[in-house]
Protein backbone atom coordinates (compact mmCIF):
# COMPACT_ATOMS: atom_id res chain seq x y z
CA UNK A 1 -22.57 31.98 5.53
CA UNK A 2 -19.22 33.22 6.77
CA UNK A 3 -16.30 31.83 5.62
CA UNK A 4 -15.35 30.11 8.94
CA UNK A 5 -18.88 28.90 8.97
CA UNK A 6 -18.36 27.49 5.50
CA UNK A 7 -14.99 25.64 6.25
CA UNK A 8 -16.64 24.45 9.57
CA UNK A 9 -19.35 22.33 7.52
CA UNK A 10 -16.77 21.58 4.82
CA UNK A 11 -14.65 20.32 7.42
CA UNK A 12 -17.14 18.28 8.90
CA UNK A 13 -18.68 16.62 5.52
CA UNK A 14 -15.24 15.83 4.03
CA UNK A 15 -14.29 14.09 6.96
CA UNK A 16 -17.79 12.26 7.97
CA UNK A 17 -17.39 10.90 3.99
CA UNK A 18 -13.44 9.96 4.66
CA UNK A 19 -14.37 8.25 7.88
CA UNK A 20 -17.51 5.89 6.40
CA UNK A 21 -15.16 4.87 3.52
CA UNK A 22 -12.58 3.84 6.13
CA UNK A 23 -15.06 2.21 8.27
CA UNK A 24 -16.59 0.55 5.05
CA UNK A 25 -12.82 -0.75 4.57
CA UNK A 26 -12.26 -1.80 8.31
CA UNK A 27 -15.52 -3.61 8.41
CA UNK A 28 -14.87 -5.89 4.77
CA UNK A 29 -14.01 -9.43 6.11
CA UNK A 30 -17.48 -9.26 7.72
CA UNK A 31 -18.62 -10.19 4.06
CA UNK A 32 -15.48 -10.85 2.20
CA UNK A 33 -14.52 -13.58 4.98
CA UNK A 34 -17.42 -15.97 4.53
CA UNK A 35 -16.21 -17.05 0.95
CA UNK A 36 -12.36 -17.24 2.04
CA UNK A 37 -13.70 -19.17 5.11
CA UNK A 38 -15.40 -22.01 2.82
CA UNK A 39 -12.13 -22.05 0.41
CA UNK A 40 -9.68 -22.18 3.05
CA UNK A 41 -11.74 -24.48 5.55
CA UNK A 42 -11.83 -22.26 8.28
CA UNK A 43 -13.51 -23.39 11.62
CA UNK A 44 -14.84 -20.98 13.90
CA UNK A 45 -12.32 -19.72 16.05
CA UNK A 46 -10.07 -18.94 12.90
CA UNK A 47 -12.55 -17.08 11.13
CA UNK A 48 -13.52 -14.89 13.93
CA UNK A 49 -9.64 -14.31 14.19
CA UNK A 50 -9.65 -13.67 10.37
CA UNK A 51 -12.37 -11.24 10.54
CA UNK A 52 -10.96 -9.56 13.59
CA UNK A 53 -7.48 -9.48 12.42
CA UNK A 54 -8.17 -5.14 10.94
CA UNK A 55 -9.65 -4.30 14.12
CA UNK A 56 -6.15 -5.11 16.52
CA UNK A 57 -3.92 -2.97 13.86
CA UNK A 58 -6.63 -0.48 13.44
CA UNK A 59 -6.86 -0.16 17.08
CA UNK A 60 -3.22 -0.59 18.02
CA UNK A 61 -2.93 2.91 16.00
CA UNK A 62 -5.10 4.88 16.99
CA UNK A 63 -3.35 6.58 20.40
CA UNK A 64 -0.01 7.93 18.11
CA UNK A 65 -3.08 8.73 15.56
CA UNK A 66 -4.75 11.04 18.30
CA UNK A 67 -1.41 12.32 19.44
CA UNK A 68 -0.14 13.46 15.89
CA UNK A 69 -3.70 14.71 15.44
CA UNK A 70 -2.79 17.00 18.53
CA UNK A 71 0.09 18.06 17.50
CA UNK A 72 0.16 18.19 13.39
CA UNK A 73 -3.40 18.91 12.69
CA UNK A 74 -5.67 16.20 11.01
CA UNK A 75 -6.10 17.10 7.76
CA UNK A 76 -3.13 16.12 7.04
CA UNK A 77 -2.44 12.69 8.96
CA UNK A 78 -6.38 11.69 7.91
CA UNK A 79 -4.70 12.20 4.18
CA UNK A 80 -1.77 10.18 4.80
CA UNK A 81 -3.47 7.43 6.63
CA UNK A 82 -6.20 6.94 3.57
CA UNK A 83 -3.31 6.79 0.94
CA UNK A 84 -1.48 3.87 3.06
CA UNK A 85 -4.09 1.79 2.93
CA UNK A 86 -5.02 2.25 -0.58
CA UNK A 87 -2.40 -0.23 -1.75
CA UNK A 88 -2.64 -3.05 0.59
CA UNK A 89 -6.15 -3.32 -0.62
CA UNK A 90 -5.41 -4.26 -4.01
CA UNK A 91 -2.83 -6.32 -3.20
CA UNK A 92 -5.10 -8.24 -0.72
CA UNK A 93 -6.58 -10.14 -4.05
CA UNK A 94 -3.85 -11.98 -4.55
CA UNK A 95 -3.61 -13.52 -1.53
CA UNK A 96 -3.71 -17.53 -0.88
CA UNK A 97 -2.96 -18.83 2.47
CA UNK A 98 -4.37 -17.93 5.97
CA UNK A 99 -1.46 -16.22 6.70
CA UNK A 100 -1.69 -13.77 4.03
CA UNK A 101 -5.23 -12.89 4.73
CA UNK A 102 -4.15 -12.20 8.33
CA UNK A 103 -1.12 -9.88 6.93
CA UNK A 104 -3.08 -8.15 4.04
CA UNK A 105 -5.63 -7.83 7.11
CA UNK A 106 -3.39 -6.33 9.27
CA UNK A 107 -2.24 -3.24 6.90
CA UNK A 108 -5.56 -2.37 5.45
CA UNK A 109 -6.94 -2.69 9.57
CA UNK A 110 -4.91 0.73 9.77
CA UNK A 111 -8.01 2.21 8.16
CA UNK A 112 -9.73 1.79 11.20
CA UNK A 113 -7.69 4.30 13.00
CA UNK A 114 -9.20 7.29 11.35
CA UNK A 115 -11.53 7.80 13.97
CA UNK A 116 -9.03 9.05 16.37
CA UNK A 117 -7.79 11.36 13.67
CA UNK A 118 -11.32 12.83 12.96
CA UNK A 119 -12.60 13.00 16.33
CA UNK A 120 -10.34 15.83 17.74
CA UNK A 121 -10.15 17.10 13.92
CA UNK A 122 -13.98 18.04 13.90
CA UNK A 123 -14.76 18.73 17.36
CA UNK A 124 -12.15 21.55 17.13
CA UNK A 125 -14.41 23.38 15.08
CA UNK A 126 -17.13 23.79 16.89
CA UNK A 127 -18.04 25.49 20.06
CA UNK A 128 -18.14 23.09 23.56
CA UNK A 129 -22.25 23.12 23.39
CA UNK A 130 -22.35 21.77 19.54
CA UNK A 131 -19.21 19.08 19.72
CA UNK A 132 -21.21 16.52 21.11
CA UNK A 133 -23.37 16.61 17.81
CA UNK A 134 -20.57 17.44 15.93
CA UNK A 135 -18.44 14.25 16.81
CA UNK A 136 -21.85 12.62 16.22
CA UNK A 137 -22.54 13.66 13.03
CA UNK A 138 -18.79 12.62 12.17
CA UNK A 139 -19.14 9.06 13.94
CA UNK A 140 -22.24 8.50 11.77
CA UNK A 141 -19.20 7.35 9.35
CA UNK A 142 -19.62 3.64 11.30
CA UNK A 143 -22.90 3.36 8.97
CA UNK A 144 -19.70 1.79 6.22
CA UNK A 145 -20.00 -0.91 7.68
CA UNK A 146 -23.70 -1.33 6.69
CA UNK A 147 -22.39 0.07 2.83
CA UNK A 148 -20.18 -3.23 3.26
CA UNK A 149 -23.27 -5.41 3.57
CA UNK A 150 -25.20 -4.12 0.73
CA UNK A 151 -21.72 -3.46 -1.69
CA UNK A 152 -19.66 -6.69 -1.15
CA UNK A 153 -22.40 -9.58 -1.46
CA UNK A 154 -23.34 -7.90 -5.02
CA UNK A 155 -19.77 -7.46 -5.96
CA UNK A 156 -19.12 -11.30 -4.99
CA UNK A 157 -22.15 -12.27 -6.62
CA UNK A 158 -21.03 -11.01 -9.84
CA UNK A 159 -17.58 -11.05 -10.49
CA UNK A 160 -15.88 -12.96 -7.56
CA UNK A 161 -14.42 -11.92 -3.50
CA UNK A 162 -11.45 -10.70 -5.90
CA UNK A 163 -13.33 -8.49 -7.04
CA UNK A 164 -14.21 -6.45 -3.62
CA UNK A 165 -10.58 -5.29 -2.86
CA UNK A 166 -10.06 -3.93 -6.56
CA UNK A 167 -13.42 -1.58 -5.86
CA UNK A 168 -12.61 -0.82 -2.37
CA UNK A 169 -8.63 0.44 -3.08
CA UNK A 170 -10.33 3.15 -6.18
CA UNK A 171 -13.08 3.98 -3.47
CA UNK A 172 -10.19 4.71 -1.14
CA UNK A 173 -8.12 6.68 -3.19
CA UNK A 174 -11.29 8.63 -4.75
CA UNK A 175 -12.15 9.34 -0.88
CA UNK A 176 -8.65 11.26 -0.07
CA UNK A 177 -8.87 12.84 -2.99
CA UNK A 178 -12.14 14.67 -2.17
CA UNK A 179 -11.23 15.02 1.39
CA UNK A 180 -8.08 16.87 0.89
CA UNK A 181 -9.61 19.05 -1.50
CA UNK A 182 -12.48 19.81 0.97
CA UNK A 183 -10.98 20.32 4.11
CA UNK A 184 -9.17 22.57 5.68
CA UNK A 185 -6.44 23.31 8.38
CA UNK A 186 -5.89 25.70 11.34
CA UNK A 187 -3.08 26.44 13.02
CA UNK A 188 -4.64 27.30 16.39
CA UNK A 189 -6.13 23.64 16.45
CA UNK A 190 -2.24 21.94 16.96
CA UNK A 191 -1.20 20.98 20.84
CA UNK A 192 0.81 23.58 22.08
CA UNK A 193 4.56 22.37 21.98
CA UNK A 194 5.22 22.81 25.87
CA UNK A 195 2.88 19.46 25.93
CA UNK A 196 5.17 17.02 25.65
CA UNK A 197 4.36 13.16 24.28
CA UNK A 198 4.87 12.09 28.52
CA UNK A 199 1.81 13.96 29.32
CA UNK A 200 -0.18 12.93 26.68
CA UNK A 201 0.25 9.30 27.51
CA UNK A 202 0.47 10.20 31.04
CA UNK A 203 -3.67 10.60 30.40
CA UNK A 204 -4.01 6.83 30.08
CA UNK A 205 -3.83 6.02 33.91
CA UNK A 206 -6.45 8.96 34.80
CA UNK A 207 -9.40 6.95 36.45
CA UNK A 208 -11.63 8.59 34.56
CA UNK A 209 -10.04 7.94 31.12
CA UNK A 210 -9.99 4.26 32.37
CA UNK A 211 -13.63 4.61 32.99
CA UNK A 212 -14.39 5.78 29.66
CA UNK A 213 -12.19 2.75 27.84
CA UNK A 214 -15.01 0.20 30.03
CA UNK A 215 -17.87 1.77 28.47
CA UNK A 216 -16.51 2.43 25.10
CA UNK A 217 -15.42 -1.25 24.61
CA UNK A 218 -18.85 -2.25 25.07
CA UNK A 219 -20.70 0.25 23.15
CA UNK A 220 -18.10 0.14 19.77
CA UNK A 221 -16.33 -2.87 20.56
CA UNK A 222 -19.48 -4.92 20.93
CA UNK A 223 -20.63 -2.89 17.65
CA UNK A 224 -17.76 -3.97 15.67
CA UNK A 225 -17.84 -7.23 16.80
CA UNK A 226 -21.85 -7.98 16.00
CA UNK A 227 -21.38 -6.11 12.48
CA UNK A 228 -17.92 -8.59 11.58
CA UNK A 229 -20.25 -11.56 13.01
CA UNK A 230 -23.97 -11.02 11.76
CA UNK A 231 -23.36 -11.97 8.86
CA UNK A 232 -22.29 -15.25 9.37
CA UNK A 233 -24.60 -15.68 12.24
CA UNK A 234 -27.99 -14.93 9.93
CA UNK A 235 -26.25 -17.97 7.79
CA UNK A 236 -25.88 -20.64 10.40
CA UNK A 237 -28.32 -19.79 12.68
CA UNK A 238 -31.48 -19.15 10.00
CA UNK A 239 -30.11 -20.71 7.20
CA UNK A 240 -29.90 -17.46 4.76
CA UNK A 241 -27.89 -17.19 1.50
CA UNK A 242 -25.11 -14.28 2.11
CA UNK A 243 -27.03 -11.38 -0.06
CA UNK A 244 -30.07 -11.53 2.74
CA UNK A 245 -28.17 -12.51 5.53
CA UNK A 246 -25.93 -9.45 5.04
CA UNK A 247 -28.95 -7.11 4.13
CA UNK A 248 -30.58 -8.31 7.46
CA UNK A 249 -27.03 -7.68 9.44
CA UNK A 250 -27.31 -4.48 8.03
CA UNK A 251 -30.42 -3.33 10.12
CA UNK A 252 -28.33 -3.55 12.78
CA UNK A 253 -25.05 -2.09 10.98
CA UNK A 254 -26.98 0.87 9.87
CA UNK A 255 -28.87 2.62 12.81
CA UNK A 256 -25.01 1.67 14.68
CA UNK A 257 -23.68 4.60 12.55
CA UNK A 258 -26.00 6.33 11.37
CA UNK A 259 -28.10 7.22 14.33
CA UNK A 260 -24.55 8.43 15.91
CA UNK A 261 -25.42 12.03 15.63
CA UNK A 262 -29.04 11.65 17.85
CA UNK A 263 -26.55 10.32 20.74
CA UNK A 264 -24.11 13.68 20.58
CA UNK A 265 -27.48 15.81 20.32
CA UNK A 266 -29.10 14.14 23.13
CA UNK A 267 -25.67 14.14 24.82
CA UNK A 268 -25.46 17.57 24.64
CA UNK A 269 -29.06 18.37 25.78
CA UNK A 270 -29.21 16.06 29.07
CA UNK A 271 -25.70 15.30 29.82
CA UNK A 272 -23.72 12.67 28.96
CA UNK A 273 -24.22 10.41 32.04
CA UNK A 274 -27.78 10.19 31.97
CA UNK A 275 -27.91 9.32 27.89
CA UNK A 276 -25.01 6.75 28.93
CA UNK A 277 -26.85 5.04 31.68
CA UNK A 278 -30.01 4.64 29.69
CA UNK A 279 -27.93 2.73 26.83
CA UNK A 280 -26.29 0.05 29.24
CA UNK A 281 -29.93 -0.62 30.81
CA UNK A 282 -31.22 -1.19 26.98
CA UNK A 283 -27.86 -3.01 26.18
CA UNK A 284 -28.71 -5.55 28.76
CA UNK A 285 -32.27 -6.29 28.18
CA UNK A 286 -31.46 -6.77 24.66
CA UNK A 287 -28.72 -9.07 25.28
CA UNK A 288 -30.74 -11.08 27.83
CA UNK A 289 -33.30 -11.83 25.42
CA UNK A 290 -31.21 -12.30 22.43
CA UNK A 291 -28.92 -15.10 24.86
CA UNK A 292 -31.73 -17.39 25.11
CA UNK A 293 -30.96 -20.39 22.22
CA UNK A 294 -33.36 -22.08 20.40
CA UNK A 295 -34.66 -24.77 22.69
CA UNK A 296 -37.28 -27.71 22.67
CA UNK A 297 -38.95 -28.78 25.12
CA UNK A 298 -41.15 -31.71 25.86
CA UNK A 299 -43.44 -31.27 28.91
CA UNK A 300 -45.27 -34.21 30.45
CA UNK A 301 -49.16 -33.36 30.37
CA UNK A 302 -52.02 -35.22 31.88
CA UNK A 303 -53.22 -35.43 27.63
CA UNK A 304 -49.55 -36.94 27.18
CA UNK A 305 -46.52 -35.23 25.84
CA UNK A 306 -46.46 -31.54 24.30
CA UNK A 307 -43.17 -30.11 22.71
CA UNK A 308 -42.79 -27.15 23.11
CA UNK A 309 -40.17 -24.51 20.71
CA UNK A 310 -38.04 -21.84 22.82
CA UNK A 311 -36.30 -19.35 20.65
CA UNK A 312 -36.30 -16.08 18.26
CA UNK A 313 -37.34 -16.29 14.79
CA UNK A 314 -35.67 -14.26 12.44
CA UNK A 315 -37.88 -11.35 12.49
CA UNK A 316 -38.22 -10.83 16.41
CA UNK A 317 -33.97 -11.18 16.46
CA UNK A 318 -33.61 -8.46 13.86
CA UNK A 319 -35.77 -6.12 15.83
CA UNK A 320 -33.91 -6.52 19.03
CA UNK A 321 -30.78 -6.30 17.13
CA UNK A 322 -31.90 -3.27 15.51
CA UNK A 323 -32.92 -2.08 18.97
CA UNK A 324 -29.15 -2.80 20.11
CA UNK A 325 -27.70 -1.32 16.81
CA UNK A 326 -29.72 2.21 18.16
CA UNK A 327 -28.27 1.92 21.49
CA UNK A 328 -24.94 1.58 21.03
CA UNK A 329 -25.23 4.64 18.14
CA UNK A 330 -26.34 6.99 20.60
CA UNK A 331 -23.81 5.48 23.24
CA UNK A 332 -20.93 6.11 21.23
CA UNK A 333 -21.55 9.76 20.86
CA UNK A 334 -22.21 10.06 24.27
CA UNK A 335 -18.67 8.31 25.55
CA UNK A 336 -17.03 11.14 23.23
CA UNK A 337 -18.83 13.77 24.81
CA UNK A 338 -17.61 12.79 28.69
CA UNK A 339 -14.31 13.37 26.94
CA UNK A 340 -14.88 16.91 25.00
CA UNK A 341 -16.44 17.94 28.39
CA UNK A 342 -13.51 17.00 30.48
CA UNK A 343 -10.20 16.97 28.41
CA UNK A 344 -10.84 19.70 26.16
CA UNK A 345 -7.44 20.40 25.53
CA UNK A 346 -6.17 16.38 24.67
CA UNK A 347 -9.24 15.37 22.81
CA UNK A 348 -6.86 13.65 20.34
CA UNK A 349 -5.01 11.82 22.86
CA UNK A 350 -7.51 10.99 25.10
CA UNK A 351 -10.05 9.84 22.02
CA UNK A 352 -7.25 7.85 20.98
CA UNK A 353 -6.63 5.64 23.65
CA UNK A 354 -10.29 5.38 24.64
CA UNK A 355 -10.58 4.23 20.83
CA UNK A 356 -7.90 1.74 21.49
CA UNK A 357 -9.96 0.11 24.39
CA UNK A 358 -12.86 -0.21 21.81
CA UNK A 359 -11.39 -1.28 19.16
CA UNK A 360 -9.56 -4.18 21.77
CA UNK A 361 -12.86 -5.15 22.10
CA UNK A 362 -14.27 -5.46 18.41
CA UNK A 363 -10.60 -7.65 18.29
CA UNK A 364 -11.21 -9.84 21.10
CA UNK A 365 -15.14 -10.39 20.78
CA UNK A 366 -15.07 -12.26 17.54
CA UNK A 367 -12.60 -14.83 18.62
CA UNK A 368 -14.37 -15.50 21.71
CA UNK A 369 -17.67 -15.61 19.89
CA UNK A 370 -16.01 -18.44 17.55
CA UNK A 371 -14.10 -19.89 20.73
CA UNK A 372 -17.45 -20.09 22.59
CA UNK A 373 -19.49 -21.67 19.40
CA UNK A 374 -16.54 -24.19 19.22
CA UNK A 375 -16.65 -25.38 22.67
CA UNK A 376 -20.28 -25.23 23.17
CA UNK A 377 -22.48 -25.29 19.89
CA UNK A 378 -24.69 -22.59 20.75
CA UNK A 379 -24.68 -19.78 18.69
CA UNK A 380 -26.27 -17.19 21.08
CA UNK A 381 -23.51 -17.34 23.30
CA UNK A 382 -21.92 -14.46 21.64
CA UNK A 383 -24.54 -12.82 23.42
CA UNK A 384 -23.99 -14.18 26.82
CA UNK A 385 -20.31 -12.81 26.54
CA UNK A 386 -21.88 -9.55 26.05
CA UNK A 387 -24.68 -9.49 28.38
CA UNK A 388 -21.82 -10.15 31.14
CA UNK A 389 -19.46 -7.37 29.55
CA UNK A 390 -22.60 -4.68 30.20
CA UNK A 391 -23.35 -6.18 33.57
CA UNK A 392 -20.06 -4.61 34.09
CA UNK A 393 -20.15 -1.36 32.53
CA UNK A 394 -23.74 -0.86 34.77
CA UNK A 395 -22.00 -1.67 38.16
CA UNK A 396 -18.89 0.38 37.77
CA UNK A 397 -20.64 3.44 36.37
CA UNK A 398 -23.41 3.13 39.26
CA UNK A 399 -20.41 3.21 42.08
CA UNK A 400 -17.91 5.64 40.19
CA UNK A 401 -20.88 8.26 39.59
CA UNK A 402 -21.91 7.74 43.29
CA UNK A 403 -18.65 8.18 44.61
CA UNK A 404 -18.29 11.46 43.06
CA UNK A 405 -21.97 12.59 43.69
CA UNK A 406 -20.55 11.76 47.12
CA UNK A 407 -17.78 14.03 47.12
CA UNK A 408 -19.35 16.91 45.34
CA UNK A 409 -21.97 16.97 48.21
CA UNK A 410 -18.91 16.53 51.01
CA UNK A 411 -16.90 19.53 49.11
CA UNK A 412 -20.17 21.89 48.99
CA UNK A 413 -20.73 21.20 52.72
CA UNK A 414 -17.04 22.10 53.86
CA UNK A 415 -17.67 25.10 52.02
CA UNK A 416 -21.09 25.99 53.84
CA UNK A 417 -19.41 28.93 56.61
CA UNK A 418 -20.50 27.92 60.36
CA UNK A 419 -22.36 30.30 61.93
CA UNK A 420 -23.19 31.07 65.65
CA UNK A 421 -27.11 30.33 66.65
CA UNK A 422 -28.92 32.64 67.98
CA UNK A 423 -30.35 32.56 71.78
């Protein structure tokens, strides 16, 4: 192996483990927010905003992220960025009142903005036909938030929620340790300097960029919303003690990440429209079935009354779920790929503020799942929300990809030469 080849994979592996530490991070109150729920008396609507509270700063970051990625390399931001958050997760033990969960939140959410740093960082080395599975393999990183599942409960179990920050700030610091010492920079990977900040941002009103935000914030911001909220929902909704009901939200958390990689392979292979399209058609089954609540019925028979139970048990939910958790895996890699095949030279920038979209979403989600379970009482309306947000994402791509089909085909026939027929 060549030593390009060799820093190529190093590159790749150091940052794939940086990025599912962070995302491990990012994802905590998903666990770590049921016990400060029950000792602060949370109702719904401030939990979701509790558990939601990492994704706005982690999202809020992530376009000057992708910009200084462009223009200073990402070895070094991804290094800086790991080592800021390293102490607001200790600290986050000691905290008391709402308020201070929702600041501690806020400054350790900034781990969440790595993936706008590694995204143009590892697609740089690779060729155009292999990004798709390269960004893949490095989004596979979202599987932390299934490691958050299976660590926290067991750490809470045993020694206390205080516990959980105090393991997560050495994992942190262990994790920029290894990927400094394992990646690797290149000069020829920087913005050129004639590309001024203007232009980059400039990218955020391209109709095509705006397209990309849409689809994004339902394939990662509908992620990071289910895997902050399945948790909690297993425990209301089935009645499960936190361990299982986190090991069950992790069959969803899991294939979300790690399955990642299939998308940017199949994305490569048959285009990243036609892997997209699929997704959104599964999406919305999924999330049709999953709305439906648990309902009885009593029907009026000629033999008398028969009741009659409407709903998904626990195993037939986790299946769909699981189903979803696929989906939106391979979705995610294939959003990143539209961009790598189009904006080639502001991956950062571009990958930044489509980030930014999704991550709006995994903000917003949660506190309109609580807001909805507030004001109605049924738990599958998180659901709803999303079927509705997919609905969407299937009607604008269906009249944005026909109105370019359209022009492609009006371009190719002004370019058809007229010629004279022959008497």
């Amino acid at each position: 192996m060549s030593s390009s080849a060799f820093q190529r994979y190093s590159v790749l592996s150091s940052s794939t483990m940086a990025f599912t530490v962070c995302f491990m991070v990012w994802m905590m109150f998903a666990v770590l927010g049921i016990p400060i729920k029950q000792q602060l008396g949370l109702n719904e609507t401030e939990f979701g905003i509790l558990a939601a509270t990492p994704v706005l700063s982690g999202s809020l970051c992530r376009v000057p992220l992708g910009i200084w990625t462009d223009r200073y390399g990402g070895r070094p931001v991804m290094f800086a960025l790991m080592l800021s958050c390293v102490i607001p997760i200790f600290l986050m033990q000691f905290a008391g009142a709402y308020w201070q969960f929702l600041l501690a939140g806020l400054f350790v959410g900034l781990a969440g903005g790595s993936f706008s740093v590694g995204t143009p960082y590892v697609a740089r080395w690779f060729r155009k036909e292999q990004q798709g599975l390269a960004m893949g393999v490095f989004g596979a990183g979202n599987a932390g938030a299934a490691l958050t599942k299976l660590a926290a409960p067991a750490l809470i179990v045993a020694w206390g929620w205080q516990s959980v920050p105090t393991a997560y700030a050495l994992i942190m610091l262990a994790a920029a340790v290894l990927f400094w010492l394992f990646s690797f920079s290149d000069p020829a990977h920087k913005a050129p300097a004639t590309v001024t900040l203007r232009q980059q941002l400039a990218l955020m009103r391209h109709p095509a960029v705006l397209r990309y935000c849409q689809y994004y914030s339902v394939v990662f911001g509908g992620y990071v919303a289910l895997a902050l909220w399945m948790t909690k929902y297993y425990v209301g909704e089935y009645g499960l003690d936190l361990k299982h009901a986190a090991l069950l939200a992790a069959c969803f958390s899991l294939p979300g990440g790690a399955l990642r990689a299939a998308g940017g392979y199949l994305s490569d292979r048959f285009g990243p429209h036609a892997v997209t399209w699929a997704v959104m058609w599964v999406c919305w089954v999924a999330f049709f079935l999953l709305s439906y609540p648990q309902t009885e019925m009593c029907v009026a028979t000629v033999n008398g009354p028969m009741s009659l139970h409407i709903g998904l048990n626990v195993y037939l939910f986790t299946g769909l779920l699981f189903l979803v958790g696929v989906a939106m895996a391979i979705g995610k890699a294939s959003v990143f790929k539209f961009i790598a095949d189009e904006f080639p030279d502001s991956i950062g920038a571009v990958s930044g503020v489509v980030g930014l979209s999704g991550g709006l979403g995994g903000f917003l989600l949660p506190i309109l799942f609580g807001v909805l379970l507030d004001l109605t009482g049924v738990r599958s309306s998180a659901f709803m929300l999303l079927y509705g947000t997919v609905c969407v994402s299937l009607v604008w791509m269906h009249f944005s990809f026909k109105s370019a089909a359209g022009a492609r085909v009006a371009e190719s026939a002004d370019s058809i030469p007229l010629t004279k027929a022959r008497g």
